[in-house]
Protein backbone atom coordinates (compact mmCIF):
# COMPACT_ATOMS: atom_id res chain seq x y z
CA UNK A 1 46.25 36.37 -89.46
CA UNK A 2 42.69 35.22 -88.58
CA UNK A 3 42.08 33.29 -85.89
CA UNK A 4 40.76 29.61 -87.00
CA UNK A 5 37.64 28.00 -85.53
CA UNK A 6 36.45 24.48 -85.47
CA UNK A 7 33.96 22.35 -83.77
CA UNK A 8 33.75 18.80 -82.83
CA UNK A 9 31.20 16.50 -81.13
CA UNK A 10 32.13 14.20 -78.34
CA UNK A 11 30.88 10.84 -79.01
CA UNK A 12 31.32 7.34 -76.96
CA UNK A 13 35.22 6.09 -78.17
CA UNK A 14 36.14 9.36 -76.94
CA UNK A 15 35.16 8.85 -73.54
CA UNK A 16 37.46 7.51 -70.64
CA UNK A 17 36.55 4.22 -68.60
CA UNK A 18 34.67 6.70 -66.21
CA UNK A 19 32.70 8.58 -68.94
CA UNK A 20 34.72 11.98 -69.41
CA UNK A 21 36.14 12.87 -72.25
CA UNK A 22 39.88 11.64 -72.57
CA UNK A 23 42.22 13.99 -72.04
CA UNK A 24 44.34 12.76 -75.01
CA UNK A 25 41.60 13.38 -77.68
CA UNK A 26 41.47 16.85 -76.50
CA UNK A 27 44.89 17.20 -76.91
CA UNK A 28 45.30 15.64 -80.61
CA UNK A 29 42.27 17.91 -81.40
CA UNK A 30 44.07 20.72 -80.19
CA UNK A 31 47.33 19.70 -82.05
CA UNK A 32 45.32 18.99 -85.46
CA UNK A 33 43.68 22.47 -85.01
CA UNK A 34 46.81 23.98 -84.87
CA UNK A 35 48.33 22.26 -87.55
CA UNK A 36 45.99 23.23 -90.10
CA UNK A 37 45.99 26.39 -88.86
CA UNK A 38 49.80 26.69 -89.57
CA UNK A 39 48.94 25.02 -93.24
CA UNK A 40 46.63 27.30 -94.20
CA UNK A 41 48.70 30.18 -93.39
CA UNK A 42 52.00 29.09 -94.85
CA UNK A 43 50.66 26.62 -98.14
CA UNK A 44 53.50 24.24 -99.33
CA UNK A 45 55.50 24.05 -95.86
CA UNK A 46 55.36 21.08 -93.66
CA UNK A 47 54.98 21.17 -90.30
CA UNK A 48 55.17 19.38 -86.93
CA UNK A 49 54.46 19.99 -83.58
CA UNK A 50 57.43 20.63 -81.24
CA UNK A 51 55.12 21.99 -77.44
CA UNK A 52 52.09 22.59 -75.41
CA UNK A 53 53.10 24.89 -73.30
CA UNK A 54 50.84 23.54 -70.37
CA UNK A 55 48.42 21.14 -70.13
CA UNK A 56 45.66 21.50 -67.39
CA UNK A 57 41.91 20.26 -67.76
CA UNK A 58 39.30 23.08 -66.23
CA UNK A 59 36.02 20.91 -67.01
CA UNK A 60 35.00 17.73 -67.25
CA UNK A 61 32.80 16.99 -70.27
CA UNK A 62 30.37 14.09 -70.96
CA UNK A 63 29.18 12.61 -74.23
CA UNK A 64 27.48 14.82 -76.63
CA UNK A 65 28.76 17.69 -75.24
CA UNK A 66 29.49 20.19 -78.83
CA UNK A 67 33.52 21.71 -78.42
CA UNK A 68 34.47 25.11 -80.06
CA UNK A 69 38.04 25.31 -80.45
CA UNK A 70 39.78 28.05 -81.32
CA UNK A 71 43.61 29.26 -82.33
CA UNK A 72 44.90 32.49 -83.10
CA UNK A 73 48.81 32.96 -84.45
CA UNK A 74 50.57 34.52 -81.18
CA UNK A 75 54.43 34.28 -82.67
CA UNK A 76 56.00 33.95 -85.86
CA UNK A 77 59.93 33.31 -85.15
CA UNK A 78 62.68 32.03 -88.09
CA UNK A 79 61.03 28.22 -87.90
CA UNK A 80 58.44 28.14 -85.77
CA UNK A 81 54.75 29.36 -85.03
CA UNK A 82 53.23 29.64 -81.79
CA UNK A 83 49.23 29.37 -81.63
CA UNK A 84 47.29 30.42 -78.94
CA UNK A 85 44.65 27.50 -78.57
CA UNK A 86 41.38 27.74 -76.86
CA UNK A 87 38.31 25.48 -76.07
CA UNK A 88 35.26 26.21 -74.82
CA UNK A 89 31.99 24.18 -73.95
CA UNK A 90 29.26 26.45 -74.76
CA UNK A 91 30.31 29.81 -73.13
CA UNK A 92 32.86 28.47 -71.01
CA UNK A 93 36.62 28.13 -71.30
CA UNK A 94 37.50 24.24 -70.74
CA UNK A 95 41.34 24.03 -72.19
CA UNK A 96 43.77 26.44 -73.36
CA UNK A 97 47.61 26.23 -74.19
CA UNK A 98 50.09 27.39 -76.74
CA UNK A 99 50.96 25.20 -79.61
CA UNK A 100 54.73 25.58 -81.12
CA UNK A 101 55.06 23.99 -84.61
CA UNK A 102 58.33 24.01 -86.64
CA UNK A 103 58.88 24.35 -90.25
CA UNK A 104 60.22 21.05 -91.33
CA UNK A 105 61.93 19.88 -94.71
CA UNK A 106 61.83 16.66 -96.38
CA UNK A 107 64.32 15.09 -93.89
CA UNK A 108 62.79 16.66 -90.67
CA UNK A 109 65.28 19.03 -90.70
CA UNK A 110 64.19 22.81 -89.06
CA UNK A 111 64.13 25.98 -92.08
CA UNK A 112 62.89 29.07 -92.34
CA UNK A 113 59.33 30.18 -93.09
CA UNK A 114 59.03 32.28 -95.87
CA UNK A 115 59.01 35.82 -95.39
């Protein structure tokens, strides 16, 4: 599969008391990323987010600062998919962790991807 790429800008409300970008935008960036990653590799199957693998800031970054993020399909079990996820402020690496999503059905149940 292709490895997805997105960008987003860093505006004020996603800035911490001190200035720096919250840490927990990053993250649901990250997690949305990976999500429609998953989507738009397996259409019609719903999925949710089950781990990070590890969660460690490199960089600060400051308002108006322009994030490439990027995932890339690192394990395709029975249920789940792990993405490699990756973000960078202009050549360098700021964030990166592994996102597991699970295959889901109606009742939040786990089943299988498709083959």
């Amino acid at each position: 599969m292709t490895p997805l790429e997105n960008h987003k800008l860093v505006l004020p409300e996603h800035l911490n008391q001190y200035g720096f970008l919250f840490g927990g935008h990053l993250l649901m960036w990250v997690d949305e990323i990976a999500w429609i990653a998953a989507t738009l590799a397996y259409p019609d199957c719903r999925f949710v987010t089950v781990g990070m693998d590890k969660v460690e800031f490199k960089r600060s970054v400051r308002e108006g600062a322009i994030l490439k993020f990027t995932v890339d399909l690192r394990r395709a079990g029975t249920t789940s998919l792990t993405w490699e996820a990756r973000v960078w402020r202009e050549e360098e690496e700021i964030f990166s962790t592994r996102v597991t999503l699970v295959r889901v059905d109606e009742s939040g149940a786990k089943t299988p991807l498709p083959k």
